[in-house]
C-alpha atoms as a PDB file:
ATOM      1  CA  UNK A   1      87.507 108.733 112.870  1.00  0.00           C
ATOM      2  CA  UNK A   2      84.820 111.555 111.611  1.00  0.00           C
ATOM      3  CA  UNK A   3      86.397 112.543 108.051  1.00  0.00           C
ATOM      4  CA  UNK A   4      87.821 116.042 107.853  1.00  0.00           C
ATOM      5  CA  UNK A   5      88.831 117.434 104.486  1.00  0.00           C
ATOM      6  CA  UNK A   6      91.019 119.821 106.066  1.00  0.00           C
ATOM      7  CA  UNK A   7      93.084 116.603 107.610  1.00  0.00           C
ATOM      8  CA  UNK A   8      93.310 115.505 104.138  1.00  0.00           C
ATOM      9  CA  UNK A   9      95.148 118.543 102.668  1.00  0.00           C
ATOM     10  CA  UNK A  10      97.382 119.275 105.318  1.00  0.00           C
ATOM     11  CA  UNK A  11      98.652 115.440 104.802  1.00  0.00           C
ATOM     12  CA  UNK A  12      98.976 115.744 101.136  1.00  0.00           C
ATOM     13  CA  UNK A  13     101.249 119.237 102.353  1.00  0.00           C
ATOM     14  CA  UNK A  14     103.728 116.938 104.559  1.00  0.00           C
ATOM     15  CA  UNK A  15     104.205 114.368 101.380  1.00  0.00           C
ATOM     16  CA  UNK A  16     107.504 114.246  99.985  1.00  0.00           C
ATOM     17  CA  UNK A  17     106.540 115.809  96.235  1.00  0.00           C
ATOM     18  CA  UNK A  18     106.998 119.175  94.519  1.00  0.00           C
ATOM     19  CA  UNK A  19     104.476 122.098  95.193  1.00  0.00           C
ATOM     20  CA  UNK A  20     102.772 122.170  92.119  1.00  0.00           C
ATOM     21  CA  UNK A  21     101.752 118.372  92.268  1.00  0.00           C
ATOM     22  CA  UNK A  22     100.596 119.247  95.998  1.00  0.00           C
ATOM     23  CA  UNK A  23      98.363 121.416  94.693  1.00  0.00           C
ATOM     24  CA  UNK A  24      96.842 119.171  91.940  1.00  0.00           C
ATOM     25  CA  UNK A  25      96.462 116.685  94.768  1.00  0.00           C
ATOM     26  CA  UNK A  26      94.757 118.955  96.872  1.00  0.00           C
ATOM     27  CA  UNK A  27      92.319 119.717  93.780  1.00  0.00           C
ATOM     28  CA  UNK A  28      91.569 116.147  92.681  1.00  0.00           C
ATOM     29  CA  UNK A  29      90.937 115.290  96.159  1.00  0.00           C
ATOM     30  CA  UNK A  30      88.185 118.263  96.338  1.00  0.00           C
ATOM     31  CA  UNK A  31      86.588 117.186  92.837  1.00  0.00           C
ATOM     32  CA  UNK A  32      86.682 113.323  93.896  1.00  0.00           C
ATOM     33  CA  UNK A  33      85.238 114.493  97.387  1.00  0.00           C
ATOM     34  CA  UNK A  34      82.592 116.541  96.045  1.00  0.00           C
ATOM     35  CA  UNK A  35      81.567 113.740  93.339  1.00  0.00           C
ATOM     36  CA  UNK A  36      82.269 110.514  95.812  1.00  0.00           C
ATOM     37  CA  UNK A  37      81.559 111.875  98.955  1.00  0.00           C
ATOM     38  CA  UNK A  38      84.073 109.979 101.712  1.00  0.00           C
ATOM     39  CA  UNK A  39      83.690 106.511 100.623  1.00  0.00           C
ATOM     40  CA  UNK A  40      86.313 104.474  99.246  1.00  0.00           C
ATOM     41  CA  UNK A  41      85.857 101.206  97.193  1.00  0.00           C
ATOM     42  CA  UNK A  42      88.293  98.245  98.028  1.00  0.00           C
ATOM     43  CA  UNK A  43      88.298  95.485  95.362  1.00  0.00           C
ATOM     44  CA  UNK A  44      90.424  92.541  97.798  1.00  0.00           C
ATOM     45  CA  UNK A  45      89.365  89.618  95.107  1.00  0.00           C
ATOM     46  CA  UNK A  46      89.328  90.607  91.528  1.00  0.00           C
ATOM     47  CA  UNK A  47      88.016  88.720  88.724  1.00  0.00           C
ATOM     48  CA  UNK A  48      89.989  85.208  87.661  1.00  0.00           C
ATOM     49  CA  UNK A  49      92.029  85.773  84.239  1.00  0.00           C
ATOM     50  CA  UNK A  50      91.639  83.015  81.739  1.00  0.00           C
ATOM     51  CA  UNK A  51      93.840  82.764  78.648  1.00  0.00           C
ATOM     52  CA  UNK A  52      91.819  82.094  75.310  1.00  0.00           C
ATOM     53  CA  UNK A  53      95.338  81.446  74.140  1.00  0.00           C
ATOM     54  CA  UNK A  54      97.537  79.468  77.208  1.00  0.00           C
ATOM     55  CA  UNK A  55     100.769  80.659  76.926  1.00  0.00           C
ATOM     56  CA  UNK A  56     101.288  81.907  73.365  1.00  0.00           C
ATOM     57  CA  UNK A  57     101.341  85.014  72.473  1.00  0.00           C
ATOM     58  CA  UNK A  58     102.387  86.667  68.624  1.00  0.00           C
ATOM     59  CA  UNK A  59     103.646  90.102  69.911  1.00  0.00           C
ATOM     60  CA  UNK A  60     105.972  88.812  73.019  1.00  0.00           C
ATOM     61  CA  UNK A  61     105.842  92.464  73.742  1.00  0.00           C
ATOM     62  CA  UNK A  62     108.544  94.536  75.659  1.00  0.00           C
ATOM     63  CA  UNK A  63     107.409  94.556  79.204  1.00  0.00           C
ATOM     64  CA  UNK A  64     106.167  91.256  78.975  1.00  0.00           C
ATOM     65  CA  UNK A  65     107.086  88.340  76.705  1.00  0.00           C
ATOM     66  CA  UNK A  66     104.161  86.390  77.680  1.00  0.00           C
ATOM     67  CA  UNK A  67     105.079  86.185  81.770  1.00  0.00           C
ATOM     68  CA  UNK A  68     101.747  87.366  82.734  1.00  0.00           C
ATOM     69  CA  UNK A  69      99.949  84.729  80.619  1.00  0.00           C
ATOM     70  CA  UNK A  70     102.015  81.618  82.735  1.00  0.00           C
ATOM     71  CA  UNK A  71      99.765  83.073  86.016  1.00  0.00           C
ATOM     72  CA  UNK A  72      96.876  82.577  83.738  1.00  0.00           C
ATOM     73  CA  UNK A  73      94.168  80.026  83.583  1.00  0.00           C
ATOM     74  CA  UNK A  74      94.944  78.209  80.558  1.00  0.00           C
ATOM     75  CA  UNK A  75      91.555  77.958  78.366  1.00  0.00           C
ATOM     76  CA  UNK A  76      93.487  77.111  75.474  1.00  0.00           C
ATOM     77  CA  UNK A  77      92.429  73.386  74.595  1.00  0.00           C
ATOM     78  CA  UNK A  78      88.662  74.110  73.913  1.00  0.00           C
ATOM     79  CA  UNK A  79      87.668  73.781  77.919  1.00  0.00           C
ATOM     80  CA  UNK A  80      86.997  77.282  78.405  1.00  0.00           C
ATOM     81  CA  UNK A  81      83.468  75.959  79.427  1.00  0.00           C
ATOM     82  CA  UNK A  82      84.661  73.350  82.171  1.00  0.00           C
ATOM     83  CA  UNK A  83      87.004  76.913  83.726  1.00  0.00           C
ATOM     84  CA  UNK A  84      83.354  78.680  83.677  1.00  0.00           C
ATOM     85  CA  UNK A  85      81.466  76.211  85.091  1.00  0.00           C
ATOM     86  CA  UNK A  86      84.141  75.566  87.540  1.00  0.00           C
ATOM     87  CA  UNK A  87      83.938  79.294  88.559  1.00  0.00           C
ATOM     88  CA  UNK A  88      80.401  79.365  88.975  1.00  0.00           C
ATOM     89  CA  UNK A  89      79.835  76.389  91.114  1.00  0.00           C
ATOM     90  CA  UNK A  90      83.064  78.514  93.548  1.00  0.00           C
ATOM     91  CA  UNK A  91      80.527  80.840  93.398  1.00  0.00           C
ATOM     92  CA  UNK A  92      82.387  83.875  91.257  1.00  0.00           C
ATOM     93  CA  UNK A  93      81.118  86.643  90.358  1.00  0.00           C
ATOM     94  CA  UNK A  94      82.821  86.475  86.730  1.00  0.00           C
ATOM     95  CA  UNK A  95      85.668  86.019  84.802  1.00  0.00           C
ATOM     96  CA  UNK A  96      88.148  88.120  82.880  1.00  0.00           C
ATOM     97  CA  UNK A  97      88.751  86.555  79.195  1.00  0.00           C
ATOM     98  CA  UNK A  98      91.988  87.406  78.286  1.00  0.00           C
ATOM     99  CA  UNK A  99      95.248  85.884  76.477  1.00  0.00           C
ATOM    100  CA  UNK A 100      98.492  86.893  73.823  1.00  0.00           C
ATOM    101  CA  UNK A 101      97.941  89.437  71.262  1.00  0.00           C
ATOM    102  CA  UNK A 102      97.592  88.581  67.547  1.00  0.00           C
ATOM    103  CA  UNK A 103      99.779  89.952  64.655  1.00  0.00           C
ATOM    104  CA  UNK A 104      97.206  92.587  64.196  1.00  0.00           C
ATOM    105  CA  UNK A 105      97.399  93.625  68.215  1.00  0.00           C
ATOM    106  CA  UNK A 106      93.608  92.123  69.274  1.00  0.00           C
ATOM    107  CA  UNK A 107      93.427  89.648  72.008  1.00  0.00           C
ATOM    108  CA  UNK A 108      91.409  86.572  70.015  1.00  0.00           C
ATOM    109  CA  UNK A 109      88.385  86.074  72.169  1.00  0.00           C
ATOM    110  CA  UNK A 110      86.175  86.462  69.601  1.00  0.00           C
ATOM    111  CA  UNK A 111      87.573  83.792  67.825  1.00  0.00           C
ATOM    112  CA  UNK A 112      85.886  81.724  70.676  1.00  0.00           C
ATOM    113  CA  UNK A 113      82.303  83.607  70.185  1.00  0.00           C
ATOM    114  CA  UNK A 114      80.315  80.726  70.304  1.00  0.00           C
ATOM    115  CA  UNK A 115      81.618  79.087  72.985  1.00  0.00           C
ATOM    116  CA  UNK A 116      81.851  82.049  75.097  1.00  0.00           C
ATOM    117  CA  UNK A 117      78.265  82.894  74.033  1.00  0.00           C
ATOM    118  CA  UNK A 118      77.193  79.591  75.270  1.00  0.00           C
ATOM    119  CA  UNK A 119      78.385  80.370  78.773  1.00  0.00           C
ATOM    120  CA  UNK A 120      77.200  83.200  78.763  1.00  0.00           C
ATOM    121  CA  UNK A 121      73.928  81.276  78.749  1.00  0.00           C
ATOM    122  CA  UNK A 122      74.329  78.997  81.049  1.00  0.00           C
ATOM    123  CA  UNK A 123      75.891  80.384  83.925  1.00  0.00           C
ATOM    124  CA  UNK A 124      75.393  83.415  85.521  1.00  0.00           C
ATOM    125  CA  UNK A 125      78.814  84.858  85.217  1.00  0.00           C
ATOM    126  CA  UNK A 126      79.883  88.438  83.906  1.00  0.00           C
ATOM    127  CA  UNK A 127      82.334  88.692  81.333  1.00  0.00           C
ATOM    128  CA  UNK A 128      85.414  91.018  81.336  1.00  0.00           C
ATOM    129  CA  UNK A 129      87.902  91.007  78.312  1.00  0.00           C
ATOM    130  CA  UNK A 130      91.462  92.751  77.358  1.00  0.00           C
ATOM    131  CA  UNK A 131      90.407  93.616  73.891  1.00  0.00           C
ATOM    132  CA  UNK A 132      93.696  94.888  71.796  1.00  0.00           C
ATOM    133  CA  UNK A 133      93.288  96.739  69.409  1.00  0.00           C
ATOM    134  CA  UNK A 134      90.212  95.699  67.090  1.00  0.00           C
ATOM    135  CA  UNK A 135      88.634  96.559  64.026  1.00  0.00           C
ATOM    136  CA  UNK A 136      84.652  96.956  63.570  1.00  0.00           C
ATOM    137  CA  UNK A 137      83.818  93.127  62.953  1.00  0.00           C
ATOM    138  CA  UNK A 138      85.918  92.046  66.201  1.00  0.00           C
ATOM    139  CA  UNK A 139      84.090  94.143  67.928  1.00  0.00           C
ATOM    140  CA  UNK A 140      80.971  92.805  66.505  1.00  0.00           C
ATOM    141  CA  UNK A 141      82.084  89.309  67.445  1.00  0.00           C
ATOM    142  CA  UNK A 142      82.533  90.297  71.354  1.00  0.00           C
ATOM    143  CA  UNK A 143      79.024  92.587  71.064  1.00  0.00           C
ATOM    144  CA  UNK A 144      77.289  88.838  69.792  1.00  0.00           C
ATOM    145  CA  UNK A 145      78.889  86.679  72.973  1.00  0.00           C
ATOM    146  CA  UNK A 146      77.273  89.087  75.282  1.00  0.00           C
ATOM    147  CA  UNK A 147      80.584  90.902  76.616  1.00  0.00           C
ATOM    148  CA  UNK A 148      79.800  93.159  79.755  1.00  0.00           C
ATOM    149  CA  UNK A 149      83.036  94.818  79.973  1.00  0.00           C
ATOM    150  CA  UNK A 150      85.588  95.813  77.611  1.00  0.00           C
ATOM    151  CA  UNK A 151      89.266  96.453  79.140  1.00  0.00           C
ATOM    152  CA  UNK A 152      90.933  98.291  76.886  1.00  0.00           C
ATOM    153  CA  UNK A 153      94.815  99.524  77.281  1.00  0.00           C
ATOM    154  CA  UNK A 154      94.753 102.707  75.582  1.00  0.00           C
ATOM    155  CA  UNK A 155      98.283 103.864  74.578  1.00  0.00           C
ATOM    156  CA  UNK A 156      98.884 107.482  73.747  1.00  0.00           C
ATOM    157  CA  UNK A 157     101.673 107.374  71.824  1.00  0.00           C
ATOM    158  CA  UNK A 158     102.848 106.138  68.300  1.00  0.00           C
ATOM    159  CA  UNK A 159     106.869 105.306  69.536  1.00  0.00           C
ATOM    160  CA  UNK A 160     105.592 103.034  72.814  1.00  0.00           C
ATOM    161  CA  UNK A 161     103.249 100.825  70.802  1.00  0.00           C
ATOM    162  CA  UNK A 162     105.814 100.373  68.317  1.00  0.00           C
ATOM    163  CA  UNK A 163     108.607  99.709  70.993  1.00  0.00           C
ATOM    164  CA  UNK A 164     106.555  98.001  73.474  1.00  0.00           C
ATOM    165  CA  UNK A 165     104.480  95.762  70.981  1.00  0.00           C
ATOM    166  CA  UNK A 166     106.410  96.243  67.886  1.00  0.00           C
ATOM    167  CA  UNK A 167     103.670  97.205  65.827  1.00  0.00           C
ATOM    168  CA  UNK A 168     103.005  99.758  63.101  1.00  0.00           C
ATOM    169  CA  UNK A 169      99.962 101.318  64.898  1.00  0.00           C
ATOM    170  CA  UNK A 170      99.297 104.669  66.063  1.00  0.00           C
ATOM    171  CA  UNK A 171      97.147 105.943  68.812  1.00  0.00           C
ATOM    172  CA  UNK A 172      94.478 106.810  66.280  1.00  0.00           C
ATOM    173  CA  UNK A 173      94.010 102.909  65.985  1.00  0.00           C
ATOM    174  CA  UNK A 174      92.960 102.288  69.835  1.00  0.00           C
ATOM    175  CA  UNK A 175      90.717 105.688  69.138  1.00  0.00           C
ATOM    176  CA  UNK A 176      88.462 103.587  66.960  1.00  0.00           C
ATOM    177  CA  UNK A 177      89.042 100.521  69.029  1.00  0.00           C
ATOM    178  CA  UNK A 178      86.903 102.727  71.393  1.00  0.00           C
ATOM    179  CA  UNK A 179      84.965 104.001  69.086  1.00  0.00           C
ATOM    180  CA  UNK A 180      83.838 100.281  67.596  1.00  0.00           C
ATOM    181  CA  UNK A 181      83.035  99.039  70.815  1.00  0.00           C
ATOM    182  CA  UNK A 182      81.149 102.296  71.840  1.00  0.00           C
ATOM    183  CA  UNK A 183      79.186 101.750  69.096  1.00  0.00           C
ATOM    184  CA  UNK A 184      78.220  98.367  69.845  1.00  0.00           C
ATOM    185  CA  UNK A 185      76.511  99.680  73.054  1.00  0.00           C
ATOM    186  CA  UNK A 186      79.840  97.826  74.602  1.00  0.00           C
ATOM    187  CA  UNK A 187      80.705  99.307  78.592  1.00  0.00           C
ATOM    188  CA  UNK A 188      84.390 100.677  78.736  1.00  0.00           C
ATOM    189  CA  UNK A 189      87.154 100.453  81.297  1.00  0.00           C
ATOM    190  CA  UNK A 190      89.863 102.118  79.862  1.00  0.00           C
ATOM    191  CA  UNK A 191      93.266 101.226  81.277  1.00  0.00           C
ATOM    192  CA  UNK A 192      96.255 103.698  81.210  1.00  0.00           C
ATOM    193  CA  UNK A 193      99.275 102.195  81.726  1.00  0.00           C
ATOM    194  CA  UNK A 194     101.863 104.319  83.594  1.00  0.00           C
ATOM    195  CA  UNK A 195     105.378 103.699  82.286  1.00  0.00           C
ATOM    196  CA  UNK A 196     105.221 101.535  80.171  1.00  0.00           C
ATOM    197  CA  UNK A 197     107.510 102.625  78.270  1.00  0.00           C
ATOM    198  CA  UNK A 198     110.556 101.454  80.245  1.00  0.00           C
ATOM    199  CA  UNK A 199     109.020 103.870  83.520  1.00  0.00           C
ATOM    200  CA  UNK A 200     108.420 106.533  81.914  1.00  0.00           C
ATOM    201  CA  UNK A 201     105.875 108.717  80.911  1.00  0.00           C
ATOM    202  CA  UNK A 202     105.446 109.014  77.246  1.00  0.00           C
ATOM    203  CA  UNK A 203     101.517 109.273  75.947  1.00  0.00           C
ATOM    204  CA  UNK A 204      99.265 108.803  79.384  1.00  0.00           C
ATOM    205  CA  UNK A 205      98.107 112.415  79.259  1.00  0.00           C
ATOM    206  CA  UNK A 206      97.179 112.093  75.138  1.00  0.00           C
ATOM    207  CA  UNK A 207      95.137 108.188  75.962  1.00  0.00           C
ATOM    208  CA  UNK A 208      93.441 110.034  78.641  1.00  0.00           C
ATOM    209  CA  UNK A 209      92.231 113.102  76.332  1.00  0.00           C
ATOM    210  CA  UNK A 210      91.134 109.823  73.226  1.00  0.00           C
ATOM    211  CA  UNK A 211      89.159 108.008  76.250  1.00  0.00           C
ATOM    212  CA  UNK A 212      87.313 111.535  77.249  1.00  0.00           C
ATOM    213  CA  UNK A 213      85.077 111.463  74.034  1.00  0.00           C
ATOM    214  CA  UNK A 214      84.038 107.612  74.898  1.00  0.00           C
ATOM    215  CA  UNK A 215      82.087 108.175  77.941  1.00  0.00           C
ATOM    216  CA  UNK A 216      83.579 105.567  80.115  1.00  0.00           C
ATOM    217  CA  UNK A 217      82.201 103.260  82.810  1.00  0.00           C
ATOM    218  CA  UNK A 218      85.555 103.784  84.724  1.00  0.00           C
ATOM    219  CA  UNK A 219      89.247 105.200  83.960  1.00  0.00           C
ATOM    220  CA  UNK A 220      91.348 102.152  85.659  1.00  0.00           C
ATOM    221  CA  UNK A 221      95.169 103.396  86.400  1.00  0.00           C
ATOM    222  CA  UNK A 222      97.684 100.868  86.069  1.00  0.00           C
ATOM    223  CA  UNK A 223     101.337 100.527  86.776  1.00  0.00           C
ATOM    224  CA  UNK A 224     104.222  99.423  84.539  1.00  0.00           C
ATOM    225  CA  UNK A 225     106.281  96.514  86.383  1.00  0.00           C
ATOM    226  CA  UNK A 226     109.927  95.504  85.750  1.00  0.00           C
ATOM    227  CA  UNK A 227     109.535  91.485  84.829  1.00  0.00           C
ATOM    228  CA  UNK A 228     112.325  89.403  84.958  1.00  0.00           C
ATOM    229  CA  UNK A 229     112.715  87.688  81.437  1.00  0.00           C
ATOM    230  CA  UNK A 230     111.341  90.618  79.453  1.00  0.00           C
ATOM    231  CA  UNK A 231     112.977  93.737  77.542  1.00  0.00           C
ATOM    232  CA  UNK A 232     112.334  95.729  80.542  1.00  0.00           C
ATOM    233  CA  UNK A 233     113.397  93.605  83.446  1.00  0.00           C
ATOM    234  CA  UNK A 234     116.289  96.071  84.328  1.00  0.00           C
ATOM    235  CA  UNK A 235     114.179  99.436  83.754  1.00  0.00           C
ATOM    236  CA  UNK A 236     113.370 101.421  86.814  1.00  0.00           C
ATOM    237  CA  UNK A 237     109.542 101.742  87.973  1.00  0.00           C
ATOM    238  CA  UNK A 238     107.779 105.098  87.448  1.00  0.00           C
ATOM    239  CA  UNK A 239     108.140 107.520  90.119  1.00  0.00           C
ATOM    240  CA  UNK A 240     105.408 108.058  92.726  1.00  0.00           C
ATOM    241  CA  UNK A 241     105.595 111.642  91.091  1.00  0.00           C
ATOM    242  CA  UNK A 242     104.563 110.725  87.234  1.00  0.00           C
ATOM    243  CA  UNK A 243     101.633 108.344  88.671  1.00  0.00           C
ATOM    244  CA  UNK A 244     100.107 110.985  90.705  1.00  0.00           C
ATOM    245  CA  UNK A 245     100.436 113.520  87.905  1.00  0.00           C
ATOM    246  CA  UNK A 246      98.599 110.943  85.530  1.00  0.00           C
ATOM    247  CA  UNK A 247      95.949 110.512  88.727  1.00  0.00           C
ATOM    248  CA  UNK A 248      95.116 114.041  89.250  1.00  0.00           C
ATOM    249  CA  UNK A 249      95.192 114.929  85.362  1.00  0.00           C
ATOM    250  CA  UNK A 250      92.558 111.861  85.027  1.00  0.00           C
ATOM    251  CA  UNK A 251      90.440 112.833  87.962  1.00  0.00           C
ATOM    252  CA  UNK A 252      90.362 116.142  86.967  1.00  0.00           C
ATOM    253  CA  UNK A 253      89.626 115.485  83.422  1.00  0.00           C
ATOM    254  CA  UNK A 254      86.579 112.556  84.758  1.00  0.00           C
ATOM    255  CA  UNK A 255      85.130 114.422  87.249  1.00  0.00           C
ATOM    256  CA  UNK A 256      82.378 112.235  88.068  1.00  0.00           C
ATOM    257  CA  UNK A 257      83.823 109.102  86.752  1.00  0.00           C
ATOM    258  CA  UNK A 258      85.183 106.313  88.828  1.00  0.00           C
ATOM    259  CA  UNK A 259      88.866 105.956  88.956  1.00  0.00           C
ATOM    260  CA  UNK A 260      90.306 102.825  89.758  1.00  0.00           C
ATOM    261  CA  UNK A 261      94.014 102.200  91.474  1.00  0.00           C
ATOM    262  CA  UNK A 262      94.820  98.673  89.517  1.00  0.00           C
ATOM    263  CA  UNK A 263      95.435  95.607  90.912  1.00  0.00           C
ATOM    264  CA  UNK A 264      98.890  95.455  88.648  1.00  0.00           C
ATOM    265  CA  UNK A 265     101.303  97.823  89.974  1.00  0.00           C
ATOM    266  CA  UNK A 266     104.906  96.990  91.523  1.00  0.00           C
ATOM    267  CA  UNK A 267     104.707  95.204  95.183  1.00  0.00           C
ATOM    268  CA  UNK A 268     106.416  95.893  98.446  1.00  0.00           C
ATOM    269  CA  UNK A 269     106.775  99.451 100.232  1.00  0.00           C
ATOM    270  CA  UNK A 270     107.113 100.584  96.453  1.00  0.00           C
ATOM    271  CA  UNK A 271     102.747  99.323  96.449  1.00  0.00           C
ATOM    272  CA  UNK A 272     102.152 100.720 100.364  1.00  0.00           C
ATOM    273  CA  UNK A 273     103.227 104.528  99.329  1.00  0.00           C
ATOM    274  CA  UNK A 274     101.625 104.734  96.076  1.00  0.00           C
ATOM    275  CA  UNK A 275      98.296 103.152  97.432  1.00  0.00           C
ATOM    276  CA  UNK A 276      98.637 106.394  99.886  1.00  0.00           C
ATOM    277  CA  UNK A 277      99.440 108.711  97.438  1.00  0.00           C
ATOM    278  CA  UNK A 278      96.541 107.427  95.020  1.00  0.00           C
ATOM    279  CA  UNK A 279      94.300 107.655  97.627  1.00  0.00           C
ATOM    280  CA  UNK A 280      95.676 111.471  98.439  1.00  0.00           C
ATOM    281  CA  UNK A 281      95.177 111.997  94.425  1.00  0.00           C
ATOM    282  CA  UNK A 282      91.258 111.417  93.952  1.00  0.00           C
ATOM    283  CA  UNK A 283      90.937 107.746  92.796  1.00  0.00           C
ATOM    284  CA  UNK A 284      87.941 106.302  94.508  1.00  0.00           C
ATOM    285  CA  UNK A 285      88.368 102.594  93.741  1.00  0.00           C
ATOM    286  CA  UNK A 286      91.487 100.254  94.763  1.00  0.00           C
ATOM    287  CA  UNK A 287      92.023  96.820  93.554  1.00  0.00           C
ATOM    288  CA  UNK A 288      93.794  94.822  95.952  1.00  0.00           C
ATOM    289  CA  UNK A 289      94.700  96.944  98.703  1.00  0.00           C
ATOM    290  CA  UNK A 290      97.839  97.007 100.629  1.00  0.00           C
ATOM    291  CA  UNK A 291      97.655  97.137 104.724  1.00  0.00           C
ATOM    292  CA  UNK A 292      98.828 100.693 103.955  1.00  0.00           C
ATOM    293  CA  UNK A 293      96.068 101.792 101.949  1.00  0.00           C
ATOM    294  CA  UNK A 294      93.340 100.203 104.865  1.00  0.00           C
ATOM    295  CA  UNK A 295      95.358 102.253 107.270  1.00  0.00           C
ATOM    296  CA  UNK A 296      95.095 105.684 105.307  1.00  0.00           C
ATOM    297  CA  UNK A 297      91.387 105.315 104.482  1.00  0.00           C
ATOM    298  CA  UNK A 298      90.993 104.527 108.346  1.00  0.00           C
ATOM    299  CA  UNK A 299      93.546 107.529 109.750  1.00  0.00           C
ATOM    300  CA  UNK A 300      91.733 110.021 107.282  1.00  0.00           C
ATOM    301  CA  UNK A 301      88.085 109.131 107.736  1.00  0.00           C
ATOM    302  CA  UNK A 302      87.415 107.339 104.535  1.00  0.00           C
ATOM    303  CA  UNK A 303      84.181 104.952 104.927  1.00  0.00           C
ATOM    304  CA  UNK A 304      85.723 101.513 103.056  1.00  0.00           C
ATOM    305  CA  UNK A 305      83.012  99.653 101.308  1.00  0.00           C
ATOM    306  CA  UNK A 306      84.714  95.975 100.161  1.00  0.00           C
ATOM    307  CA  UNK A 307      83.154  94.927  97.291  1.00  0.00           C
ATOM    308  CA  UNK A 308      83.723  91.063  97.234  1.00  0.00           C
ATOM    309  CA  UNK A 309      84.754  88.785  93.900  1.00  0.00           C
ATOM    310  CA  UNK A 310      84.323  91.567  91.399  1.00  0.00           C
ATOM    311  CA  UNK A 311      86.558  93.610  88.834  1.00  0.00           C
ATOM    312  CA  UNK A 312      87.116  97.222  90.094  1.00  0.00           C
ATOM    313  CA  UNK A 313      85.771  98.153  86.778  1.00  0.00           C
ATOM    314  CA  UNK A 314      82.369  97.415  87.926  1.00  0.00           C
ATOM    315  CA  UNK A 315      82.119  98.377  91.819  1.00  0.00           C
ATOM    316  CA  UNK A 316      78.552  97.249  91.976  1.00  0.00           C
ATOM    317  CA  UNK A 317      77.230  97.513  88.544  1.00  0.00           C
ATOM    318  CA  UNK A 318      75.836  94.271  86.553  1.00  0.00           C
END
């Protein structure tokens, strides 16, 4: 099917969501069209997350008391090296370094620096990490192993890190998170996390405006998830609504700056609408898309390019 941006708007008109956000839709779509063209990236095999610290985590924050680090590969008894070598020979593209959060709210992989500097060496991998927050020397640390990537989840508002993670921080501390790893000549994928406060908005729009003065490599959109066995287990998910406003506030603040759908976002027909919606809203990038999303990029003229075994924060870029 020949694209038609016309086709495009009058879809957006028939969704089920209030006439302002229709027309925010209809203007991210123009901005991402006019920056993207028609082509859509689809991200079906993302990087494979590796846990500097297994299971254990210091925070066991709200919305996730460690659950997410179980699905992890466990690096924690010194054989991160074996897990990189192991990916290399499989013929990955990279890995994502990741793991719990310290007292202080950074994730600890630069307490493995030389290791991770070693494999950075010897294999010919590129390296992703969730960062925390961190202070100028951590930074340093993850500058010295050769990090390509830094994921950061920038939170927006004082009240959700302190009842999410329970710490004393404020959003001025992931602010000069960015900052330290900015200047460390560091690339930045910025991750807003929709709802994570329970579902609901509280701080996206405020971490979208601290990430505008870091010149990221992408904005990366990701979706709170009710987990059984946390805090939140019994909270609802965040409307279709509040991710779309987030969406077309971030695509129309990053013009010309990739915009990723996450791979972590709730499942089911919950996953198939939103990937519609997102795709409606101006994000150019999806990370593991549903059937759904295929089928809208197809019915409204979308050219799909799959990038294979990479992180939709990179999309091409080494």
């Amino acid at each position: 099917m020949v694209f038609d941006i016309q086709q495009v708007f009058e879809r957006i008109l028939n969704l089920g969501v209030d006439e302002e956000l229709k027309e925010d839709m209809i203007s991210a779509f123009d901005i991402r069209h006019e920056n993207f063209s028609n082509t859509v990236r689809f991200f079906p095999q993302p990087f494979t997350p590796v846990s500097v610290t297994g299971t254990e985590c210091e925070l066991e924050c709200k919305h996730c008391a460690s659950h997410y680090l179980k699905h992890m590969v466990d690096a924690s008894s010194n054989n991160l090296e074996n897990i990189a070598a192991d990916l290399s020979n499989r013929g990955e593209q990279g890995m994502l370094l990741s793991g719990g959060s310290r007292l202080d709210g950074s994730v600890p992989t630069y307490e493995q620096a030389d290791m991770i500097r070693s494999i950075k060496e010897k294999y010919n991998l590129l390296l992703s990490a969730h960062t925390g927050i961190l202070n100028r020397q951590q930074a340093s640390e993850l500058k010295s192993y050769g990090l390509d990537m830094a994921l950061v989840d920038v939170i927006g508002s004082e009240q959700t890190i302190k009842e999410v993670y329970g710490l004393e921080r404020t959003p001025l501390h992931y602010d000069w998170t960015l900052a330290h790893l900015y200047n460390s000549n560091i690339r930045l994928a910025p991750h807003i996390i929709v709802g994570l406060q329970g579902g609901e908005l509280d701080g996206e729009f405020n971490a979208l405006e601290i990430v505008k003065k870091y010149d990221p490599e992408v904005v990366v959109i990701v979706v709170f998830i009710p987990t059984d066995g946390t805090g939140y287990e019994n909270s609802p998910k965040p409307t279709h609504n509040d991710v779309i406003r987030v969406i077309t506030y971030a695509r129309q603040m990053f013009p010309k700056t990739p915009i990723s759908l996450s791979c972590v976002r709730p499942g089911g027909k919950y996953r198939s609408e939103l990937d519609e919606y997102a795709l409606l809203a101006g994000v150019d990038r999806v990370a593991v898309p549903s059937q759904q999303c295929y089928q809208t990029a197809g019915e409204i003229g979308l050219d799909i390019v799959e990038v294979e075994k990479s992180c939709c924060s990179y999309g091409g870029v080494s």
